[in-house]
N, C-alpha and C. Protein backbone atom coordinates (compact mmCIF):
# COMPACT_ATOMS: atom_id res chain seq x y z
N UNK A 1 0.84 -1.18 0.00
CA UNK A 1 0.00 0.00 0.00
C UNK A 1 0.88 1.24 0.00
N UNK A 2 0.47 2.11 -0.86
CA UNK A 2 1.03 3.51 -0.42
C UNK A 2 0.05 4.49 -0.66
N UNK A 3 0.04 5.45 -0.25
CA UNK A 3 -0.63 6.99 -0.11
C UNK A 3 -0.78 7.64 -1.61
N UNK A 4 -1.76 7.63 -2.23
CA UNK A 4 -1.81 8.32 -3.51
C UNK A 4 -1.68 9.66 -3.54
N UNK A 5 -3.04 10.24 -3.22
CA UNK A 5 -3.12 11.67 -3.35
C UNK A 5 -4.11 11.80 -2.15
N UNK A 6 -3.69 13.28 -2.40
CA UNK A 6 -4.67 14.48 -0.93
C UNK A 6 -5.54 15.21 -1.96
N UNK A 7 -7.11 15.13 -1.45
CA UNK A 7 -7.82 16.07 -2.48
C UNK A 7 -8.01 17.46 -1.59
N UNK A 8 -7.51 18.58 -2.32
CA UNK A 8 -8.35 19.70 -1.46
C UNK A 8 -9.23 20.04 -2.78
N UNK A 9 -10.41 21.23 -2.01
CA UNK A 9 -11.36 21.53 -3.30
C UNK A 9 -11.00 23.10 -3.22
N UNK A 10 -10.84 24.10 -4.13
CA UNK A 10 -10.16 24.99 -4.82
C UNK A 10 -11.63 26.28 -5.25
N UNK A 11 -11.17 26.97 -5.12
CA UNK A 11 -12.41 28.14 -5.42
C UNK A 11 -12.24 28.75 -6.83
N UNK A 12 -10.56 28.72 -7.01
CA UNK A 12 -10.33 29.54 -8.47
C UNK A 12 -9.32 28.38 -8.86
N UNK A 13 -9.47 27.51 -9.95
CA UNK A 13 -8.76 26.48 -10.27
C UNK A 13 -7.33 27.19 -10.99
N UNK A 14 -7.84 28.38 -11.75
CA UNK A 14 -6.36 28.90 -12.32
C UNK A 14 -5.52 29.28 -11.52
N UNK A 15 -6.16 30.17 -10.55
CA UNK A 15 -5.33 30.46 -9.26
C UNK A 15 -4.31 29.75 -8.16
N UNK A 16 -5.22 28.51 -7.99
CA UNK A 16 -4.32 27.36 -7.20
C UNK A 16 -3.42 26.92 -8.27
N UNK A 17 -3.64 26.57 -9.63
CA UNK A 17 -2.34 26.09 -10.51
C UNK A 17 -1.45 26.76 -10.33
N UNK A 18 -1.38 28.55 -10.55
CA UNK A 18 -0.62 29.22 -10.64
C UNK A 18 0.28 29.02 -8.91
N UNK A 19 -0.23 29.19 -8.18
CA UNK A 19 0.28 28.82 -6.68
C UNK A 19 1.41 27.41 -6.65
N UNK A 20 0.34 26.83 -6.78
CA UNK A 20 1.19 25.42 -6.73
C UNK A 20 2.09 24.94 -7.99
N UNK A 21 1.95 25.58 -8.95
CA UNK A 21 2.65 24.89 -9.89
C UNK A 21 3.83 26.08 -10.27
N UNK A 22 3.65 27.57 -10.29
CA UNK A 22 4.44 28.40 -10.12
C UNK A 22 5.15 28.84 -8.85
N UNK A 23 4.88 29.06 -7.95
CA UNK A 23 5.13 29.67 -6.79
C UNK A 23 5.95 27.86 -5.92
N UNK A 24 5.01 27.22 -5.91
CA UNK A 24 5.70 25.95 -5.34
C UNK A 24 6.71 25.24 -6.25
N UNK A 25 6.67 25.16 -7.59
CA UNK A 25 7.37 24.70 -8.50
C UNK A 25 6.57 23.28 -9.02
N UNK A 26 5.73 22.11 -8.29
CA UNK A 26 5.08 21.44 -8.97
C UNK A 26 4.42 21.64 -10.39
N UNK A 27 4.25 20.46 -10.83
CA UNK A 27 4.11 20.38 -12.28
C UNK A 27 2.41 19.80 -12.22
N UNK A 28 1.80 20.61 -13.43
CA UNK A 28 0.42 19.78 -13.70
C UNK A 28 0.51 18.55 -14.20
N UNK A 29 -0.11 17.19 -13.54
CA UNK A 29 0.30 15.77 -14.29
C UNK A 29 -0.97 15.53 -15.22
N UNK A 30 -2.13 15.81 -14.51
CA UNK A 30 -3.51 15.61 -15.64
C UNK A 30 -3.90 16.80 -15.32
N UNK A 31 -5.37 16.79 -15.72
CA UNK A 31 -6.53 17.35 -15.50
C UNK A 31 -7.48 17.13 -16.69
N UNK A 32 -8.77 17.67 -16.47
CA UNK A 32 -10.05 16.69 -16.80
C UNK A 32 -11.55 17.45 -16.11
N UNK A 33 -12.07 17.83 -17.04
CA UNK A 33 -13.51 18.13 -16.95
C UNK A 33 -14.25 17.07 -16.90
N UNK A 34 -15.64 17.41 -15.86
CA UNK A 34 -16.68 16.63 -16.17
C UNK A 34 -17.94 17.29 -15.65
N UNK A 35 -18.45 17.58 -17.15
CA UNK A 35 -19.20 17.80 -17.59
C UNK A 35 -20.71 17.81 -16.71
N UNK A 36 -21.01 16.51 -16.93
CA UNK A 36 -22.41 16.39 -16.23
C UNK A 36 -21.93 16.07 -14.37
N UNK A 37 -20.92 16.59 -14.19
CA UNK A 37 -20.72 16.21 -12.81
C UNK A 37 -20.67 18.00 -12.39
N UNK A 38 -19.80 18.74 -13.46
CA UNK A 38 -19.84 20.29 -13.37
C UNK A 38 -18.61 20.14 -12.46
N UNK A 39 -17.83 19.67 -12.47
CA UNK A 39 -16.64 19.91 -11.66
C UNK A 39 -15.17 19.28 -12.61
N UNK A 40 -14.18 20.30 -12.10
CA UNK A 40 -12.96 19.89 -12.77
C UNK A 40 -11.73 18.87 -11.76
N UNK A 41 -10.82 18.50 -12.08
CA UNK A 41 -10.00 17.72 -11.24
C UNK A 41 -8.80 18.00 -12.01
N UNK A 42 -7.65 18.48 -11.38
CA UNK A 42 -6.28 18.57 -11.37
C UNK A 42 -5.04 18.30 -10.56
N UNK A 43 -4.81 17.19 -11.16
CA UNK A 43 -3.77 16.78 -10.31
C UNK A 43 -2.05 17.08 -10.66
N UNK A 44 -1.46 17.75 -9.17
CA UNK A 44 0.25 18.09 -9.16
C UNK A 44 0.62 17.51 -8.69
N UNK A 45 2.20 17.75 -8.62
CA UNK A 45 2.96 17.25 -8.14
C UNK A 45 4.18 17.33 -8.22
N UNK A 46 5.45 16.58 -8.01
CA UNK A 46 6.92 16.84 -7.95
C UNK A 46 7.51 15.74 -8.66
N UNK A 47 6.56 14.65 -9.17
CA UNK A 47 6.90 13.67 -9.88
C UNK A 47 5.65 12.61 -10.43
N UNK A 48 5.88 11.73 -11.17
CA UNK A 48 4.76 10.95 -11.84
C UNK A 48 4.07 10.21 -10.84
N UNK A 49 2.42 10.37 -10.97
CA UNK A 49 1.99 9.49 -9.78
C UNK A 49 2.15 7.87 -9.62
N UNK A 50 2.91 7.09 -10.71
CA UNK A 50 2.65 6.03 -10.29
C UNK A 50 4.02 6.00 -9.10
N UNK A 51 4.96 7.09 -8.93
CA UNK A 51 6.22 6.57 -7.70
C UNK A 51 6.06 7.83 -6.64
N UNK A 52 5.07 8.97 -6.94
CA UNK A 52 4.86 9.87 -5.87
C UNK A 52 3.41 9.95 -5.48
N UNK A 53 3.35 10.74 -4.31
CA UNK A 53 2.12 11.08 -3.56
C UNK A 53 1.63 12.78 -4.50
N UNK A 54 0.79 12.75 -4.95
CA UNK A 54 0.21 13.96 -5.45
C UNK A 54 -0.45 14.61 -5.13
N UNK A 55 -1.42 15.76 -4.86
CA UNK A 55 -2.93 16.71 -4.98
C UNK A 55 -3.53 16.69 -5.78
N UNK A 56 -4.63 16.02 -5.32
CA UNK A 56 -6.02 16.58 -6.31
C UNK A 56 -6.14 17.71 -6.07
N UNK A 57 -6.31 18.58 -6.95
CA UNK A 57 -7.18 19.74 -6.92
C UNK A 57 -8.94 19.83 -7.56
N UNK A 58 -9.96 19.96 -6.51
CA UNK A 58 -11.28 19.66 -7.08
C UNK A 58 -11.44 21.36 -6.91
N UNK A 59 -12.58 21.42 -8.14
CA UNK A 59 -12.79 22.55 -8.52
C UNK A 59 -14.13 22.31 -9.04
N UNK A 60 -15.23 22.74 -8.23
CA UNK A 60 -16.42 22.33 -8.15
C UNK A 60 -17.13 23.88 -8.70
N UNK A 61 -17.31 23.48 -10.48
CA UNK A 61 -18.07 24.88 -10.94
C UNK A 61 -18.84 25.73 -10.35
N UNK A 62 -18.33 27.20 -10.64
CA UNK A 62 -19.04 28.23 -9.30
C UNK A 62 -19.21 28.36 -8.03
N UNK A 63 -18.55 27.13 -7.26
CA UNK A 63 -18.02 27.17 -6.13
C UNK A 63 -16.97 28.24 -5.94
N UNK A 64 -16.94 29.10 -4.99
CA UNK A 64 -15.85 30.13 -4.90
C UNK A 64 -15.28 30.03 -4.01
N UNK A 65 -15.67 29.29 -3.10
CA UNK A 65 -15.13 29.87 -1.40
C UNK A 65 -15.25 28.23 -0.38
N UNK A 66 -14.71 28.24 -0.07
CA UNK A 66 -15.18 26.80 0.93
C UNK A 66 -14.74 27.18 2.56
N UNK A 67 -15.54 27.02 3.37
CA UNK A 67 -15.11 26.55 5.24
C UNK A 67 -14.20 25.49 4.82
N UNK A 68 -12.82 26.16 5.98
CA UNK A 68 -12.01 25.15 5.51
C UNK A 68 -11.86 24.36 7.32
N UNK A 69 -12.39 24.85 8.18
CA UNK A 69 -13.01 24.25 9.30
C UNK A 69 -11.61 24.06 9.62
N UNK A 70 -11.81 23.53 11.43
CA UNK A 70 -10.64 23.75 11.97
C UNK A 70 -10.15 21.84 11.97
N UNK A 71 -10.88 20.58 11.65
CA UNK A 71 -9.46 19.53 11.82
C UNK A 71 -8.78 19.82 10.36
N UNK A 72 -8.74 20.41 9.88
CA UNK A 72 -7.74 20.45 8.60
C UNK A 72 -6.10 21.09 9.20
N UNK A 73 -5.38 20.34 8.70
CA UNK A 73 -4.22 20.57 9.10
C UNK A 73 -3.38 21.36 8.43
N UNK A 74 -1.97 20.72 7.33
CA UNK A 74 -1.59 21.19 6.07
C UNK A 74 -0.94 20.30 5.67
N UNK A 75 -0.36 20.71 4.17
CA UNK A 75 0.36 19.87 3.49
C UNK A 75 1.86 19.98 4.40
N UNK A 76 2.56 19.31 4.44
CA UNK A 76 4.56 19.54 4.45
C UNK A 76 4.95 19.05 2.93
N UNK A 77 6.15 19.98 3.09
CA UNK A 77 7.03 19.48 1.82
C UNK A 77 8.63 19.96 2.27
N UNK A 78 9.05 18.81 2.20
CA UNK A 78 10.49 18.91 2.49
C UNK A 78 11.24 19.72 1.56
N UNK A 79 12.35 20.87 2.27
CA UNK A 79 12.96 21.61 1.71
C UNK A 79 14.53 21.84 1.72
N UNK A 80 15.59 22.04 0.88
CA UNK A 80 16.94 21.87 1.83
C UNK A 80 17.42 23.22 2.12
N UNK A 81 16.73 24.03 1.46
CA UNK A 81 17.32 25.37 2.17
C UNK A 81 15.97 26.53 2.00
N UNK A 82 15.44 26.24 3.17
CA UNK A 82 14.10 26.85 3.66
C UNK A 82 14.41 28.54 3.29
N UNK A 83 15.63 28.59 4.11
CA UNK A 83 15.73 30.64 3.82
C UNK A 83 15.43 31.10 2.55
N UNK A 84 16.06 29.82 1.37
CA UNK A 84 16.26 30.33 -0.25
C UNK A 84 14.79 30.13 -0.36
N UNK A 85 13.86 29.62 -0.26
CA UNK A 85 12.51 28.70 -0.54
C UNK A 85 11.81 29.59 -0.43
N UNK A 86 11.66 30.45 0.56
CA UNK A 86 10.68 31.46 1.51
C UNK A 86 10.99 32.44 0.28
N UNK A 87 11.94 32.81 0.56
CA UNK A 87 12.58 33.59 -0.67
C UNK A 87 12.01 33.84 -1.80
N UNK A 88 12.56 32.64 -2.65
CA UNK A 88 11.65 32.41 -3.80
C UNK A 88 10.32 32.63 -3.97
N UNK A 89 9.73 31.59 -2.30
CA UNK A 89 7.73 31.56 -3.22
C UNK A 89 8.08 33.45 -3.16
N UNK A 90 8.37 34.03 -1.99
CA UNK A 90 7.97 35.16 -1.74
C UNK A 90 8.09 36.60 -3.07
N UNK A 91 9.00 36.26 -4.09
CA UNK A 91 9.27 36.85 -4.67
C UNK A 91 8.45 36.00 -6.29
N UNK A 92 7.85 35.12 -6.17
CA UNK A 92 6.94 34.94 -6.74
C UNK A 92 5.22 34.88 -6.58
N UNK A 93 4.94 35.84 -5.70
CA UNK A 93 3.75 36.22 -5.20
C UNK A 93 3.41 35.78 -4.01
N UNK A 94 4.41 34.54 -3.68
CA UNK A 94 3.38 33.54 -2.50
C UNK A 94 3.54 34.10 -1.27
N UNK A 95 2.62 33.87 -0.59
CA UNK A 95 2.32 34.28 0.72
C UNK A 95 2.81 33.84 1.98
N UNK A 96 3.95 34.09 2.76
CA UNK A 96 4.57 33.24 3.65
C UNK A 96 4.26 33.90 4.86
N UNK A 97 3.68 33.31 5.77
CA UNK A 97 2.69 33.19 7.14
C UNK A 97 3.50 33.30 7.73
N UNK A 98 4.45 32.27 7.73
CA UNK A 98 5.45 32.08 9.20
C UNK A 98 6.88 31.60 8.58
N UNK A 99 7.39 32.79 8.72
CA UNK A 99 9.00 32.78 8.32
C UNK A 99 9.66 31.61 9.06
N UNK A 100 10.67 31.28 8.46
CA UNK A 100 11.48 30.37 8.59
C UNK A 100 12.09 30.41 10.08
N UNK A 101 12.34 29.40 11.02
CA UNK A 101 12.60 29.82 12.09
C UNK A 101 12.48 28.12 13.07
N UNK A 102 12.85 27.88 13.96
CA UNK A 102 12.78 26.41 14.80
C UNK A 102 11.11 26.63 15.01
N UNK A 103 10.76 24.96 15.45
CA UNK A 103 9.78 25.39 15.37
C UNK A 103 9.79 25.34 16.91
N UNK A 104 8.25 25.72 17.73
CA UNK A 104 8.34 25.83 19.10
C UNK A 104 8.38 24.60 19.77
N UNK A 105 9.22 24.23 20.70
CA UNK A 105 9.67 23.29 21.35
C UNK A 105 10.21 22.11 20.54
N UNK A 106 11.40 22.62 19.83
CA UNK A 106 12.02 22.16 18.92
C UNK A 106 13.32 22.48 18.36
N UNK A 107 13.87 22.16 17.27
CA UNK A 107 14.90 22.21 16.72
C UNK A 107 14.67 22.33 15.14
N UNK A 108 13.66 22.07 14.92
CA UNK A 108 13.75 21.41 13.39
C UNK A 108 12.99 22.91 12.77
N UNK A 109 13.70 23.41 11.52
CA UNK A 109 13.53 24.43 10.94
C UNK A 109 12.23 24.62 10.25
N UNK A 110 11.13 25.46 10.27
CA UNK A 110 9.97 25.11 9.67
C UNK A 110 9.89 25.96 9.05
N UNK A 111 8.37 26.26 8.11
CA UNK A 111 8.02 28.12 7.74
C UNK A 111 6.69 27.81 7.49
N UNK A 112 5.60 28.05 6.95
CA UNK A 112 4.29 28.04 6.41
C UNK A 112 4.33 29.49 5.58
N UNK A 113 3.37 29.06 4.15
CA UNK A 113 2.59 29.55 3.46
C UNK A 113 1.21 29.11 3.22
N UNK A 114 0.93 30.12 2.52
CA UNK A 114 -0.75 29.75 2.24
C UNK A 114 -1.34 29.89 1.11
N UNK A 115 -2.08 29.20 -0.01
CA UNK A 115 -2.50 28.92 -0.60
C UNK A 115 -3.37 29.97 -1.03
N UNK A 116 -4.19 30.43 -2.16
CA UNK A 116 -5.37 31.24 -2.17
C UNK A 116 -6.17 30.52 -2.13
N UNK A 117 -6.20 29.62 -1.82
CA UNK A 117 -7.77 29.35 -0.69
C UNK A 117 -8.05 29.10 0.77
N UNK A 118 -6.52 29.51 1.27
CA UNK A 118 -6.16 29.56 2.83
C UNK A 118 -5.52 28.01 3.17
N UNK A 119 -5.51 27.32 2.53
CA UNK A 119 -4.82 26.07 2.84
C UNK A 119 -3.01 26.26 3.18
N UNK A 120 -2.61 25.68 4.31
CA UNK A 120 -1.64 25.86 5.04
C UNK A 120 -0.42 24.95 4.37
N UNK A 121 0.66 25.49 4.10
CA UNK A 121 1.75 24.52 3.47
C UNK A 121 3.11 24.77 4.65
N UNK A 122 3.02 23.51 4.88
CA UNK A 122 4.35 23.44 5.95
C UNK A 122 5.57 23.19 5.19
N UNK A 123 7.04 24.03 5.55
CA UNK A 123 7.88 24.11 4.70
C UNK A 123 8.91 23.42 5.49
N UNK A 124 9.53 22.34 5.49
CA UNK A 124 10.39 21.69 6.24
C UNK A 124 12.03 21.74 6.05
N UNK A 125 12.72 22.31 6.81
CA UNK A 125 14.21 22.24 6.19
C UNK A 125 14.87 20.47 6.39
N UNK A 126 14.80 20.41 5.13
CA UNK A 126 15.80 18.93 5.08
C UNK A 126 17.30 18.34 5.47
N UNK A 127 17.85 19.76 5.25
CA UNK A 127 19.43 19.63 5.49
C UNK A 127 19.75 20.54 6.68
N UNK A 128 20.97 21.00 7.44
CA UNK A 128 21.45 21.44 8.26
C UNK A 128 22.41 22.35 7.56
């Protein structure tokens, strides 16, 4: 068994591409209308899904906005040099919440950004 994908559902589907696929650097692997369902599906990622874990992105026509309610957690994505990372999304529009820094009652280097639909991305430093 392994972990396929995480679906979140998306208010502006161009918007989250541009986020996640510009600003994070993931790549679009599909995507796919349907029609009599009225909703789209796009899936990213950092590599091909049959050897990685990916995102759905659901994009439920004219849906704009979703409660993203409080057990929702966030994504992590391992990083090796968090300072350059922050950096980057930041100078490519993205929105960074919580600068790079230990995390509390800890050692291990973290940061968060956020998504335009408020979804939380944990930024993990990999290396030392």
């Amino acid at each position: 068994m392994r972990l396929l994908h995480t679906m979140l559902r998306v208010g502006n589907l161009d918007a989250s591409l541009k986020f996640y696929c510009e600003v994070l650097g993931m790549h679009l692997l599909r995507q796919k209308d349907y029609p009599a369902g009225e909703f789209t599906l796009a899936f990213v990622g950092y590599g091909d899904e049959a050897d990685h874990s990916v995102l759905e992105l659901t994009y439920n026509w004219g849906q704009e906005q979703y409660d993203l309610g409080s057990a929702y957690g966030h994504i992590a994505i391992g990083v090796e040099d968090i300072y350059a990372t922050c950096a980057a999304i930041q100078a490519r529009g993205g929105k960074v919440v919580r600068q790079p820094g230990p995390m509390q009652h800890g050692s291990t280097v973290i940061a968060f950004v956020e998504d335009p639909d408020g979804y939380r991305v944990e930024l993990i430093q990999t290396k030392s």
